[in-house]
Protein backbone atom coordinates (compact mmCIF):
# COMPACT_ATOMS: atom_id res chain seq x y z
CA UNK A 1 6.82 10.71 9.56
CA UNK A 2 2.91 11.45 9.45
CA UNK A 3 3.21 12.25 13.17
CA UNK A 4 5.06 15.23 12.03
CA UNK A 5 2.52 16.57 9.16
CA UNK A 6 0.45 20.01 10.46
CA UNK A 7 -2.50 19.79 12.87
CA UNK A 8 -4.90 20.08 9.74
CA UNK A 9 -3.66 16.97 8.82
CA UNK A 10 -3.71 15.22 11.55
CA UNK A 11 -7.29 13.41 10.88
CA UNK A 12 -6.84 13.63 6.96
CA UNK A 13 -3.99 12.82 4.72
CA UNK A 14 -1.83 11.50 8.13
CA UNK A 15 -4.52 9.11 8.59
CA UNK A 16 -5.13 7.96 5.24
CA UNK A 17 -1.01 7.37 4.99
CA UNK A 18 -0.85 4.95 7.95
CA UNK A 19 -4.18 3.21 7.34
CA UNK A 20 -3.17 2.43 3.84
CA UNK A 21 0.33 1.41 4.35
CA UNK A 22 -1.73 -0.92 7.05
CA UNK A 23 -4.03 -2.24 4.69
CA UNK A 24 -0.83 -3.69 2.35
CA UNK A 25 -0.11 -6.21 4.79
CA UNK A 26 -3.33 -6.16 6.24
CA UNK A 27 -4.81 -7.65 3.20
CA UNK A 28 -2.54 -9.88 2.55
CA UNK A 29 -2.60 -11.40 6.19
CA UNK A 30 -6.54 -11.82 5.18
CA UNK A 31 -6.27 -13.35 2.52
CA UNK A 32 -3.48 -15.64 3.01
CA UNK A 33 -5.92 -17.53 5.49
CA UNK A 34 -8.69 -17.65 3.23
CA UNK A 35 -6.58 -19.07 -0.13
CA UNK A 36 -7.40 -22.98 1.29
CA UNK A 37 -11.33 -21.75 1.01
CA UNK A 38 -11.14 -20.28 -2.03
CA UNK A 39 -8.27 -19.22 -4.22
CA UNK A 40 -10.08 -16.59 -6.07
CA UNK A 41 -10.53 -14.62 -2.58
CA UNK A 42 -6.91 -14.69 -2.33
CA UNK A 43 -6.09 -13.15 -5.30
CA UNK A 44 -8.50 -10.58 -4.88
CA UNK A 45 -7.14 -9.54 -1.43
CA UNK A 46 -4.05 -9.51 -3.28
CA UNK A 47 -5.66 -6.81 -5.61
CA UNK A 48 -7.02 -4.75 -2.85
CA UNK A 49 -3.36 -4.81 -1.25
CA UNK A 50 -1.95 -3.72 -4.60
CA UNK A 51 -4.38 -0.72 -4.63
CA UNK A 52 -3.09 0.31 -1.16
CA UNK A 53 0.42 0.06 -2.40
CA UNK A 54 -0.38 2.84 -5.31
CA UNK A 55 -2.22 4.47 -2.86
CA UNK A 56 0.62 5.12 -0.63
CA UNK A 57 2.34 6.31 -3.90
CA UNK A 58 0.13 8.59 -4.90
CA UNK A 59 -0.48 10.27 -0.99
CA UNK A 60 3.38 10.02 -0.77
CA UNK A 61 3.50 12.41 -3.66
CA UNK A 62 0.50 14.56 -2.31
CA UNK A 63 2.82 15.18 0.55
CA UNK A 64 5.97 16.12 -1.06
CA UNK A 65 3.96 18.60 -3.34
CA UNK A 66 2.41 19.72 0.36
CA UNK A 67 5.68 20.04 1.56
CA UNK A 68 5.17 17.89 4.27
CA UNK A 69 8.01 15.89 3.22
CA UNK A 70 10.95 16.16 1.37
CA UNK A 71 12.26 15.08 -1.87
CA UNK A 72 14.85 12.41 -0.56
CA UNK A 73 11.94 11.12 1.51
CA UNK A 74 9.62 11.05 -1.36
CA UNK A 75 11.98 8.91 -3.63
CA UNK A 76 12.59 6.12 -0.77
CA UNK A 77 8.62 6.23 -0.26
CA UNK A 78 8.11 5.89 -4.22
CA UNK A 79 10.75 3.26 -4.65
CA UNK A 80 10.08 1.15 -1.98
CA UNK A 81 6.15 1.34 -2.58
CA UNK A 82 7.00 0.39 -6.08
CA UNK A 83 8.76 -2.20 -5.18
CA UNK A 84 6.00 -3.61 -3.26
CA UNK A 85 3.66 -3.19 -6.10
CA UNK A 86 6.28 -5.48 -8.03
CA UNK A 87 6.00 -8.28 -5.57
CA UNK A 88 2.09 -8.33 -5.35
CA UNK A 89 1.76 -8.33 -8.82
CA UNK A 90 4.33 -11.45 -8.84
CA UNK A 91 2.49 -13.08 -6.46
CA UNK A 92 -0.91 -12.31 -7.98
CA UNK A 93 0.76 -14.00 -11.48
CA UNK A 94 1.81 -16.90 -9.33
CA UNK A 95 -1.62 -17.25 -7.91
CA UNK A 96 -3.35 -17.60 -11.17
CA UNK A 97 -0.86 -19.84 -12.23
CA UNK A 98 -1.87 -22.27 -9.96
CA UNK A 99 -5.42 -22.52 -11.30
């Protein structure tokens, strides 16, 4: 969908939707491999992919107010980033659990 946001946004808010939604599973990927090392690490790569989750909420609502997308788009984008959030934060419970 970002591919489809005006040539002034090309290098800005386009850019800073996909690397974000990257940087969820990005971060997670990361710090998967590092939670035998050190479980703290985990949980804060956990945290960083929770920010990128809210992230994607907040830029998601940047571009409905833009009107770069619209308001059926928006609500799948919330909801399914919010979603998200709701699993990370499980996971980052779960993860302290285990201490």
């Amino acid at each position: 969908m970002s591919l489809t946001f005006p040539d002034i946004e090309r290098y800005a808010l386009a850019d800073q939707i996909r690397r974000a939604s990257k940087s969820v599973c990005a971060n997670l990927a990361e710090g998967f491999a590092k939670q035998s090392l050190s479980p703290a690490e985990f949980r804060r790569f956990i945290g960083m992919a929770l920010g990128s989750a809210d992230e994607m909420r907040l830029w998601s609502r940047y571009c409905l107010d833009l009107g770069y997308i619209d308001e059926a788009c928006w609500q799948v984008w919330r909801d399914e980033y919010q979603e998200v959030a709701k699993m990370l934060q499980g996971l980052l419970r779960k993860s302290r659990a285990r201490l």
